[in-house]
PDB file of N, CA and C in Angstrom:
ATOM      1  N   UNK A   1      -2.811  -1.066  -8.581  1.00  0.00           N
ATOM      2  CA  UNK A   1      -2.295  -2.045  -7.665  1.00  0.00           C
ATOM      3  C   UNK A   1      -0.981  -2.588  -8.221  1.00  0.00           C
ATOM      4  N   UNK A   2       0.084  -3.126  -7.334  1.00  0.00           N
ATOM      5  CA  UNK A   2       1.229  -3.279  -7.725  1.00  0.00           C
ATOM      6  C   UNK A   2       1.212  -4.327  -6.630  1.00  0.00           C
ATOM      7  N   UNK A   3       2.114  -5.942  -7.268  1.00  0.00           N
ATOM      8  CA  UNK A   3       2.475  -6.636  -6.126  1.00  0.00           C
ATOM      9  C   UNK A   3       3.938  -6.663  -6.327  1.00  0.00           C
ATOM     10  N   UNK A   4       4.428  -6.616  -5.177  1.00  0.00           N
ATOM     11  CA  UNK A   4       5.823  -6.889  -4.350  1.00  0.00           C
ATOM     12  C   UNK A   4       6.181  -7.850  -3.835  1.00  0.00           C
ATOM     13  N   UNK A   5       7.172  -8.432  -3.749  1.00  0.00           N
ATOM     14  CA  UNK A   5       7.889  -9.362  -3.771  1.00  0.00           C
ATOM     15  C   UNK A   5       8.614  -9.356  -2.353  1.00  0.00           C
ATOM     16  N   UNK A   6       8.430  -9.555  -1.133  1.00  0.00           N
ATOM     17  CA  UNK A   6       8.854  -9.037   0.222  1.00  0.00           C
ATOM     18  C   UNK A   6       9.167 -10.400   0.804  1.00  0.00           C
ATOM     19  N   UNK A   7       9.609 -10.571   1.974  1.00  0.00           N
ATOM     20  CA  UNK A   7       9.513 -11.820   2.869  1.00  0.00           C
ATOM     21  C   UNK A   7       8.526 -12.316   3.596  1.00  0.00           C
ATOM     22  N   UNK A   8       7.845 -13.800   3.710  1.00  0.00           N
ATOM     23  CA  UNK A   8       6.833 -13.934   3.618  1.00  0.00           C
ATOM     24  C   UNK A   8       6.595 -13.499   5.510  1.00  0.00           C
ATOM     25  N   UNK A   9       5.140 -12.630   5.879  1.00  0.00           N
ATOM     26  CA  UNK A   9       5.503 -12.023   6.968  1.00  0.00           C
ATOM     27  C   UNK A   9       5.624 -10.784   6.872  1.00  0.00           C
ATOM     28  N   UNK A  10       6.389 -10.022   6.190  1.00  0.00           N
ATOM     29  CA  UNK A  10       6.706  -8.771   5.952  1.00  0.00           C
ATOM     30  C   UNK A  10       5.605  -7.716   7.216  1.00  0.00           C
ATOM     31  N   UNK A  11       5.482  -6.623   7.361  1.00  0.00           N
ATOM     32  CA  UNK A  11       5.051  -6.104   8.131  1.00  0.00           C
ATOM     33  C   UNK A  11       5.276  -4.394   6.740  1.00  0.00           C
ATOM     34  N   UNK A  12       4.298  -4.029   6.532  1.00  0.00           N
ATOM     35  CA  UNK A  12       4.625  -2.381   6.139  1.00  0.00           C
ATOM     36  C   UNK A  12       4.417  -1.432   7.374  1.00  0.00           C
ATOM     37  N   UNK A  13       5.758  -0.782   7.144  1.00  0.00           N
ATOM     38  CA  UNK A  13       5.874   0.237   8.194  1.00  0.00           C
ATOM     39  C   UNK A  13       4.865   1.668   8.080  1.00  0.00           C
ATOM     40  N   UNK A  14       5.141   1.957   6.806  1.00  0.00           N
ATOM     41  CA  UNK A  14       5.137   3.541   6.691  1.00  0.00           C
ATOM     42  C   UNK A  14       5.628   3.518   5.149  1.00  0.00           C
ATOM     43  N   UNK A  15       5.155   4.764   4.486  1.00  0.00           N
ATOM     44  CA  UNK A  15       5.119   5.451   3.338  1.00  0.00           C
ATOM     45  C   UNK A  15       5.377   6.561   3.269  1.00  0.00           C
ATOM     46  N   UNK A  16       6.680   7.340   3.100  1.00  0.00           N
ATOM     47  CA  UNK A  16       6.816   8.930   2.834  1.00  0.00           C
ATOM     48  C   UNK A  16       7.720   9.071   1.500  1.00  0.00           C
ATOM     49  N   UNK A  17       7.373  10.491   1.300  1.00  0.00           N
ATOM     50  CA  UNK A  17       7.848  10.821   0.321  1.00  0.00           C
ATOM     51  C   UNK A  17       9.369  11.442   0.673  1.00  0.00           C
ATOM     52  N   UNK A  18      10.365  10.896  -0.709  1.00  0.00           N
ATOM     53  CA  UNK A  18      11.821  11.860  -0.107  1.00  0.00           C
ATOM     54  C   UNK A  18      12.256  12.123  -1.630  1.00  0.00           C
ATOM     55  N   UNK A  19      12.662  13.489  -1.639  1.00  0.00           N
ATOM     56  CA  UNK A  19      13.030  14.237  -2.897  1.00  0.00           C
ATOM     57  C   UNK A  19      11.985  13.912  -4.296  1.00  0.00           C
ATOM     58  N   UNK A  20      10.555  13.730  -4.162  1.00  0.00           N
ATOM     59  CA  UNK A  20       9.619  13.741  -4.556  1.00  0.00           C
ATOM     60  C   UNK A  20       9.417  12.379  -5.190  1.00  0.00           C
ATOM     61  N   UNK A  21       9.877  11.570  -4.226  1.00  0.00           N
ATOM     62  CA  UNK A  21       9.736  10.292  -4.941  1.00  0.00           C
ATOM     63  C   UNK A  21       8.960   9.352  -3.472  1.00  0.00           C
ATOM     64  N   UNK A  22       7.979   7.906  -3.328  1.00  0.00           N
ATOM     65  CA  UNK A  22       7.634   7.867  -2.742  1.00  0.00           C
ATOM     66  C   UNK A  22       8.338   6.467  -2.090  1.00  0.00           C
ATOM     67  N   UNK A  23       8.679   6.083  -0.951  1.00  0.00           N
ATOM     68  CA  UNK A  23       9.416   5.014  -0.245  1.00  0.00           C
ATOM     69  C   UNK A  23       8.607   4.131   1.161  1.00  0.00           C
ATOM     70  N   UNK A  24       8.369   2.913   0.547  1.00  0.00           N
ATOM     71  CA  UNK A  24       8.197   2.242   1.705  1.00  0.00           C
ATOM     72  C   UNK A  24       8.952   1.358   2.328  1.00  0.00           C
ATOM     73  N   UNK A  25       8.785   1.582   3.876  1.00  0.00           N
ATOM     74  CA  UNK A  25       9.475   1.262   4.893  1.00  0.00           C
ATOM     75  C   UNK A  25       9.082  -0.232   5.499  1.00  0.00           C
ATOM     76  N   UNK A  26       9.496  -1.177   5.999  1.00  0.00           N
ATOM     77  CA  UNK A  26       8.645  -2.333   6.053  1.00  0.00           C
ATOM     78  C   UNK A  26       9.836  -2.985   7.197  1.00  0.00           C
ATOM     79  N   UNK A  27       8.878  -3.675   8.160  1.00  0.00           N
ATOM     80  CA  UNK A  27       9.677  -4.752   8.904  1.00  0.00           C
ATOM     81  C   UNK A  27       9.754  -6.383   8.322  1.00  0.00           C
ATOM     82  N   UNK A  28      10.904  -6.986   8.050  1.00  0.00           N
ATOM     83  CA  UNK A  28      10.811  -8.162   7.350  1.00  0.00           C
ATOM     84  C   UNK A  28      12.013  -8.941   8.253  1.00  0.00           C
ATOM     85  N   UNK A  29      12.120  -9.949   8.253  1.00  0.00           N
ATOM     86  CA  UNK A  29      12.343 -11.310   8.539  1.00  0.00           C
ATOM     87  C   UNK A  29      13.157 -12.053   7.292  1.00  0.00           C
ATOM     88  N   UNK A  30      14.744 -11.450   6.772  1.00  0.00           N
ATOM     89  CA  UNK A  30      15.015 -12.515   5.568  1.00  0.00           C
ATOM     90  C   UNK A  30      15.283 -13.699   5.313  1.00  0.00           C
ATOM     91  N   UNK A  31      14.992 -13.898   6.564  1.00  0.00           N
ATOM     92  CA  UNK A  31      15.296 -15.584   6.588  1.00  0.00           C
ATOM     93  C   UNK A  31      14.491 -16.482   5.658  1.00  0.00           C
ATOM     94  N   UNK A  32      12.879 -15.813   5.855  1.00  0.00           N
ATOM     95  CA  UNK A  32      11.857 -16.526   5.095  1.00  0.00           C
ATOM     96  C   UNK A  32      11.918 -16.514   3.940  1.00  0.00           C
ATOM     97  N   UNK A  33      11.224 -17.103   3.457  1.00  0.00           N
ATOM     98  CA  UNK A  33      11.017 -17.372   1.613  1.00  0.00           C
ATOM     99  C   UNK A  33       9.911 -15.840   1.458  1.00  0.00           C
ATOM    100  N   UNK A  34      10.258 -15.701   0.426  1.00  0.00           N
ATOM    101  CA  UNK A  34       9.477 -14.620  -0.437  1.00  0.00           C
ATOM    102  C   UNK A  34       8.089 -14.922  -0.414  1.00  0.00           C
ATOM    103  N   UNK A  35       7.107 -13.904  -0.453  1.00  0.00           N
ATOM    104  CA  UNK A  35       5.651 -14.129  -0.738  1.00  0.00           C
ATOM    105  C   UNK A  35       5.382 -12.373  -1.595  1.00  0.00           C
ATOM    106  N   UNK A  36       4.197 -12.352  -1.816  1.00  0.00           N
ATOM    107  CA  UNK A  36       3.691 -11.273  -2.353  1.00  0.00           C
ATOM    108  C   UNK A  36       2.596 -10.537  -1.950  1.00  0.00           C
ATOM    109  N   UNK A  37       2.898  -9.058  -1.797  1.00  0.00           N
ATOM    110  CA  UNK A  37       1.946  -8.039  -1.691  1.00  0.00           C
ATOM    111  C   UNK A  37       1.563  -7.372  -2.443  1.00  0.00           C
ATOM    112  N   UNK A  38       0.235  -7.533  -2.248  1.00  0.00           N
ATOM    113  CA  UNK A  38      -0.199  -5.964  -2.894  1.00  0.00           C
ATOM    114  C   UNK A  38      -0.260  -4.158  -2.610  1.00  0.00           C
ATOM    115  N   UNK A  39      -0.183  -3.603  -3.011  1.00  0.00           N
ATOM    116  CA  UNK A  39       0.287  -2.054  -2.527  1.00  0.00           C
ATOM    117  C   UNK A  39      -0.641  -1.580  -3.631  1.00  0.00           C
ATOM    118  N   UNK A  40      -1.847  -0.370  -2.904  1.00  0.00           N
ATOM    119  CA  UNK A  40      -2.113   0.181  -3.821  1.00  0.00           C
ATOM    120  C   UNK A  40      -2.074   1.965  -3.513  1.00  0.00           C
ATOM    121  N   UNK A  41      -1.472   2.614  -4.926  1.00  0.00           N
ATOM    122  CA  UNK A  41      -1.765   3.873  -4.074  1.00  0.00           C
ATOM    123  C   UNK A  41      -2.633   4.786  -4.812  1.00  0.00           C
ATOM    124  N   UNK A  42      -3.614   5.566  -4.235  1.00  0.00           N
ATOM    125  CA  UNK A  42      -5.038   5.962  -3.944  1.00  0.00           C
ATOM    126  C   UNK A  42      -5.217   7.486  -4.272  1.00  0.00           C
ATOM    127  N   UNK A  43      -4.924   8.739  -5.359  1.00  0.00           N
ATOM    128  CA  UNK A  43      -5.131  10.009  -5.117  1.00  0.00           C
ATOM    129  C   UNK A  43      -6.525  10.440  -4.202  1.00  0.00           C
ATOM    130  N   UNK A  44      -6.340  10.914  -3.651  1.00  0.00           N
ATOM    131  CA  UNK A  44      -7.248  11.726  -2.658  1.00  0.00           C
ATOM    132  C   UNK A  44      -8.215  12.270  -3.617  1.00  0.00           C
ATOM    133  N   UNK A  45      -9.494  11.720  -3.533  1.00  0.00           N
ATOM    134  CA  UNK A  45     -10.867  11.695  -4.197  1.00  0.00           C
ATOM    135  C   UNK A  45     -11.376  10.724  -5.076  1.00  0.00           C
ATOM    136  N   UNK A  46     -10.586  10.009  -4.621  1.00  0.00           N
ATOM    137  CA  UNK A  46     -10.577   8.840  -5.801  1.00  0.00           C
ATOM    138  C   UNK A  46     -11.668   7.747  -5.122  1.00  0.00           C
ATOM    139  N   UNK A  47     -12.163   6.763  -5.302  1.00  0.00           N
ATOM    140  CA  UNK A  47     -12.979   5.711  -5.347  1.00  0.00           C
ATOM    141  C   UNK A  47     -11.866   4.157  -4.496  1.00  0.00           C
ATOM    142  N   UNK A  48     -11.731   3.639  -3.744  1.00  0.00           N
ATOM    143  CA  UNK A  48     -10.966   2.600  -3.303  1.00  0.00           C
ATOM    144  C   UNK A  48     -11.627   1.836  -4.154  1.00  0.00           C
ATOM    145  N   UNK A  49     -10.536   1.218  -3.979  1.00  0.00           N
ATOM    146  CA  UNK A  49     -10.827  -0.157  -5.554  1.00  0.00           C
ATOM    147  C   UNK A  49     -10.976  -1.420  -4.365  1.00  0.00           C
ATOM    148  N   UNK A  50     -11.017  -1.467  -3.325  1.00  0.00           N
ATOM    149  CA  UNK A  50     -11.555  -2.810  -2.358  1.00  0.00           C
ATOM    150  C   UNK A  50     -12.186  -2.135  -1.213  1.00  0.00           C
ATOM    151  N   UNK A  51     -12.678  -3.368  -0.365  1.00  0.00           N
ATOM    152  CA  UNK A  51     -12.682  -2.744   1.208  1.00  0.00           C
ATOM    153  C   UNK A  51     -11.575  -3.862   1.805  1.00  0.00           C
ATOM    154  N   UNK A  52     -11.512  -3.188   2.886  1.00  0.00           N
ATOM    155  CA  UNK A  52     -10.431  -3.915   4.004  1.00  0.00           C
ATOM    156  C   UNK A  52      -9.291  -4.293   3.274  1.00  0.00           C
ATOM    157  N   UNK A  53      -8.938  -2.844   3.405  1.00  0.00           N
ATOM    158  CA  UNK A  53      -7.181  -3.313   2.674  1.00  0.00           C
ATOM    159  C   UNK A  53      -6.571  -2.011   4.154  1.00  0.00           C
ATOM    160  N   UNK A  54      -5.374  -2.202   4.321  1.00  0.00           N
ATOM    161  CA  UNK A  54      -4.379  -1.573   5.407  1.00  0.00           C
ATOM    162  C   UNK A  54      -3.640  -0.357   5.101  1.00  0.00           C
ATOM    163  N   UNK A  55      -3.921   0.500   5.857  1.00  0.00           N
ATOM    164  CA  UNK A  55      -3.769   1.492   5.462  1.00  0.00           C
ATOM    165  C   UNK A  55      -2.312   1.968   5.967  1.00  0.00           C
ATOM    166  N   UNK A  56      -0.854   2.314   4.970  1.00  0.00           N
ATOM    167  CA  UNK A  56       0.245   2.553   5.105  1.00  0.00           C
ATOM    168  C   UNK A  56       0.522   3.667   5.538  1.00  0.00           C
ATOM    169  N   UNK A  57       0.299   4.417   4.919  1.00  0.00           N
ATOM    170  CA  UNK A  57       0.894   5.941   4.749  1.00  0.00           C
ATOM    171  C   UNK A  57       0.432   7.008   3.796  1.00  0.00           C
ATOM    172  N   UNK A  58       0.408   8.353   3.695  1.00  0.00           N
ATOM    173  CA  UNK A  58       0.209   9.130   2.606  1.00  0.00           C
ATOM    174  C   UNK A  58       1.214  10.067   1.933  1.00  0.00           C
ATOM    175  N   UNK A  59       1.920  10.196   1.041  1.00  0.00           N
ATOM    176  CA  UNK A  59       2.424  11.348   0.487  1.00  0.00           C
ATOM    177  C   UNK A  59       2.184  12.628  -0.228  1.00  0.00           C
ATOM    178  N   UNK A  60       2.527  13.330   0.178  1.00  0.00           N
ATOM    179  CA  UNK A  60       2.049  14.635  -0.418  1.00  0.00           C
ATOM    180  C   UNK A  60       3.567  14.782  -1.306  1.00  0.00           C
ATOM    181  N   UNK A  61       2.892  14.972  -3.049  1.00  0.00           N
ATOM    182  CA  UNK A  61       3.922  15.113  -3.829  1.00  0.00           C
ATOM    183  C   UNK A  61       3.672  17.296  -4.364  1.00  0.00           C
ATOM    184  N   UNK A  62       4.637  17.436  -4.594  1.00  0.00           N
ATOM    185  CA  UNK A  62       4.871  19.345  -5.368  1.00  0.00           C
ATOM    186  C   UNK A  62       3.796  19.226  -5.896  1.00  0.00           C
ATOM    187  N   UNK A  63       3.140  20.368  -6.592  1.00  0.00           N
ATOM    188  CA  UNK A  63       1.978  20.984  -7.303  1.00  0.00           C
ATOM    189  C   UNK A  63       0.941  20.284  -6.108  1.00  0.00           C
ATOM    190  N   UNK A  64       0.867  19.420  -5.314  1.00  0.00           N
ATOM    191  CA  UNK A  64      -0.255  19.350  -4.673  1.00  0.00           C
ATOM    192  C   UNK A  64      -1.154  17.765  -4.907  1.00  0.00           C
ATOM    193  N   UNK A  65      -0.087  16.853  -5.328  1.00  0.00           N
ATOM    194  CA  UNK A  65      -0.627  15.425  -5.670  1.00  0.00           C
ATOM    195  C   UNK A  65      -1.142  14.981  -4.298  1.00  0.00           C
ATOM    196  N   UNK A  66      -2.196  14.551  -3.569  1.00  0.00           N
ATOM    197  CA  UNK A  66      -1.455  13.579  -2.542  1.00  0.00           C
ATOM    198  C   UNK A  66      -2.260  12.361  -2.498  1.00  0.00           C
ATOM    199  N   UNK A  67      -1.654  10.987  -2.543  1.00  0.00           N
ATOM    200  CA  UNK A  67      -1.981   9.716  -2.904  1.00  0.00           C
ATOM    201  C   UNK A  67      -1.741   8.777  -1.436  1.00  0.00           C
ATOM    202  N   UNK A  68      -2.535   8.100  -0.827  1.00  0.00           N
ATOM    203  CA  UNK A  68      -2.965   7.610   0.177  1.00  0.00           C
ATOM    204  C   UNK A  68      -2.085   6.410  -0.317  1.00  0.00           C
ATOM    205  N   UNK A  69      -1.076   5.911   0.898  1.00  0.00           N
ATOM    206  CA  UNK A  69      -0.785   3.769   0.542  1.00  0.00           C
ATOM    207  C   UNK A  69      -1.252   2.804   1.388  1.00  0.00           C
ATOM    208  N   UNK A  70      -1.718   2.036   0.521  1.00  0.00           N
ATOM    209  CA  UNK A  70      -2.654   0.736   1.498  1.00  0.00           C
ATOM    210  C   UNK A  70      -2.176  -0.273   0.939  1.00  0.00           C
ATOM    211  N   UNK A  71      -1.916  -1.884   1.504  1.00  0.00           N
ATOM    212  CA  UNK A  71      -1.657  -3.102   1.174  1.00  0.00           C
ATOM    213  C   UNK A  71      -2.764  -3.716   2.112  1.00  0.00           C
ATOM    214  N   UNK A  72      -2.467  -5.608   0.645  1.00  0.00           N
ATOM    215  CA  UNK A  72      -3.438  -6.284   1.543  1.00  0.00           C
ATOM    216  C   UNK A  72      -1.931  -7.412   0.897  1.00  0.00           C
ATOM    217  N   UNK A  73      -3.121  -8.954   1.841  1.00  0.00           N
ATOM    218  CA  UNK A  73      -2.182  -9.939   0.880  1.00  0.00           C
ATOM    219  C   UNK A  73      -3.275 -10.477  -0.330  1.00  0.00           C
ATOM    220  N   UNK A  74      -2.673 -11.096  -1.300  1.00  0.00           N
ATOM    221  CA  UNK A  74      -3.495 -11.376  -2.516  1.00  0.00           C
ATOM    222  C   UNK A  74      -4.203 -12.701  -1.867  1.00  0.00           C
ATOM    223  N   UNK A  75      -3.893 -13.388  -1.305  1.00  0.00           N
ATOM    224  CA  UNK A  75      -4.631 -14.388  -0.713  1.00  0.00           C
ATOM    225  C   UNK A  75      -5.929 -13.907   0.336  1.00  0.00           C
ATOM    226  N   UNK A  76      -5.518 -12.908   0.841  1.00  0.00           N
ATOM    227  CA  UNK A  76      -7.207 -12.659   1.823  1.00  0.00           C
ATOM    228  C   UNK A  76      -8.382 -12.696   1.108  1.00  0.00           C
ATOM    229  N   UNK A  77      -8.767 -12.733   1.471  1.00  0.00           N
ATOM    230  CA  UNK A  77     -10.457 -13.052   1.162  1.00  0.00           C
ATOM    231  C   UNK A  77     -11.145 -11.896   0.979  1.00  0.00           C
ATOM    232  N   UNK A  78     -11.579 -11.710  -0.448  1.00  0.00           N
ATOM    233  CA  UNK A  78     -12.020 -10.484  -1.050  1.00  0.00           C
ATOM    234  C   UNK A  78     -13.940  -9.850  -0.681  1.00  0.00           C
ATOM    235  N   UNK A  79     -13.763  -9.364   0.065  1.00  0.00           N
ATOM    236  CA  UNK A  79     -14.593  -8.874   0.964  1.00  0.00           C
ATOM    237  C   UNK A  79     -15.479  -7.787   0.196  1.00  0.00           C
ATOM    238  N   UNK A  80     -15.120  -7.311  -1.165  1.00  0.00           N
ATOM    239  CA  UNK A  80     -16.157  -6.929  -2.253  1.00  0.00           C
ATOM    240  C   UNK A  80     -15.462  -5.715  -2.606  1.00  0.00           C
ATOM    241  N   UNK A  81     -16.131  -5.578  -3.255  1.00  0.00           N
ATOM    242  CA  UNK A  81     -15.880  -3.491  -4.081  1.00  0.00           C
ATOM    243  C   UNK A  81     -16.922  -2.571  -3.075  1.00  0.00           C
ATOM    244  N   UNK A  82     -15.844  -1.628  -3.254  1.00  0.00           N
ATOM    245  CA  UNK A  82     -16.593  -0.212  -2.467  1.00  0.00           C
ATOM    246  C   UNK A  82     -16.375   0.306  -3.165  1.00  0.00           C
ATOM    247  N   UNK A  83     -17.209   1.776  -3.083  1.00  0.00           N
ATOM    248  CA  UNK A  83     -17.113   3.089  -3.602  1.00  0.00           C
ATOM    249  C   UNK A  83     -16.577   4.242  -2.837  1.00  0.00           C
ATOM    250  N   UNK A  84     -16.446   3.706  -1.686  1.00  0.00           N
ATOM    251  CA  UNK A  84     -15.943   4.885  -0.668  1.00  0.00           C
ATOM    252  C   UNK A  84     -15.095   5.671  -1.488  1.00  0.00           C
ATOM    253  N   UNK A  85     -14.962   6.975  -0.935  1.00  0.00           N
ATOM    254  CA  UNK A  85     -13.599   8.073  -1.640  1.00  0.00           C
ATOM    255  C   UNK A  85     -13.128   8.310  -0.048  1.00  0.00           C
ATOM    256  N   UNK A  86     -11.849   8.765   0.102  1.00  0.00           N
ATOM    257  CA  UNK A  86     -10.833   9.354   0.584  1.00  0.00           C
ATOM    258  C   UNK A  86     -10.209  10.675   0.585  1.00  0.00           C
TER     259      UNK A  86
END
């Protein structure tokens, strides 16, 4: 998990990969003051480390990586651990 530093509001668009690197896209508002997200990203078979987090985008990296992106905000209300895989 990684938090980001966005405008408070922010909206994530989308997640793709460009020249093997991975980029998210986001609708924001700079007028507002800053708040923070979380972003987590997920290899495919892996275990989600929450439930009810939002699901961004996926990239498929060379040799065959591909890692799922989901955000929540750190303030929602932590709704427990899962084990689900992806």
């Amino acid at each position: 998990m990684q938090r980001i530093s966005m405008p408070k509001g922010a909206k994530p668009l989308c997640v793709r990969e460009l020249d093997n690197e991975c980029y998210m896209w986001a609708q924001v508002d700079d007028k507002h003051p800053t708040s923070e997200m979380e972003v987590y990203a997920i290899r495919t078979g892996c275990a989600m480390p929450e439930k009810d987090l939002n699901y961004i985008g996926t990239c498929q990296f060379e040799y065959g990586f591909v890692y799922h992106f989901f955000w929540k905000l750190p303030d929602a209300a932590d709704a427990g651990k899962d084990n689900e895989t992806i």
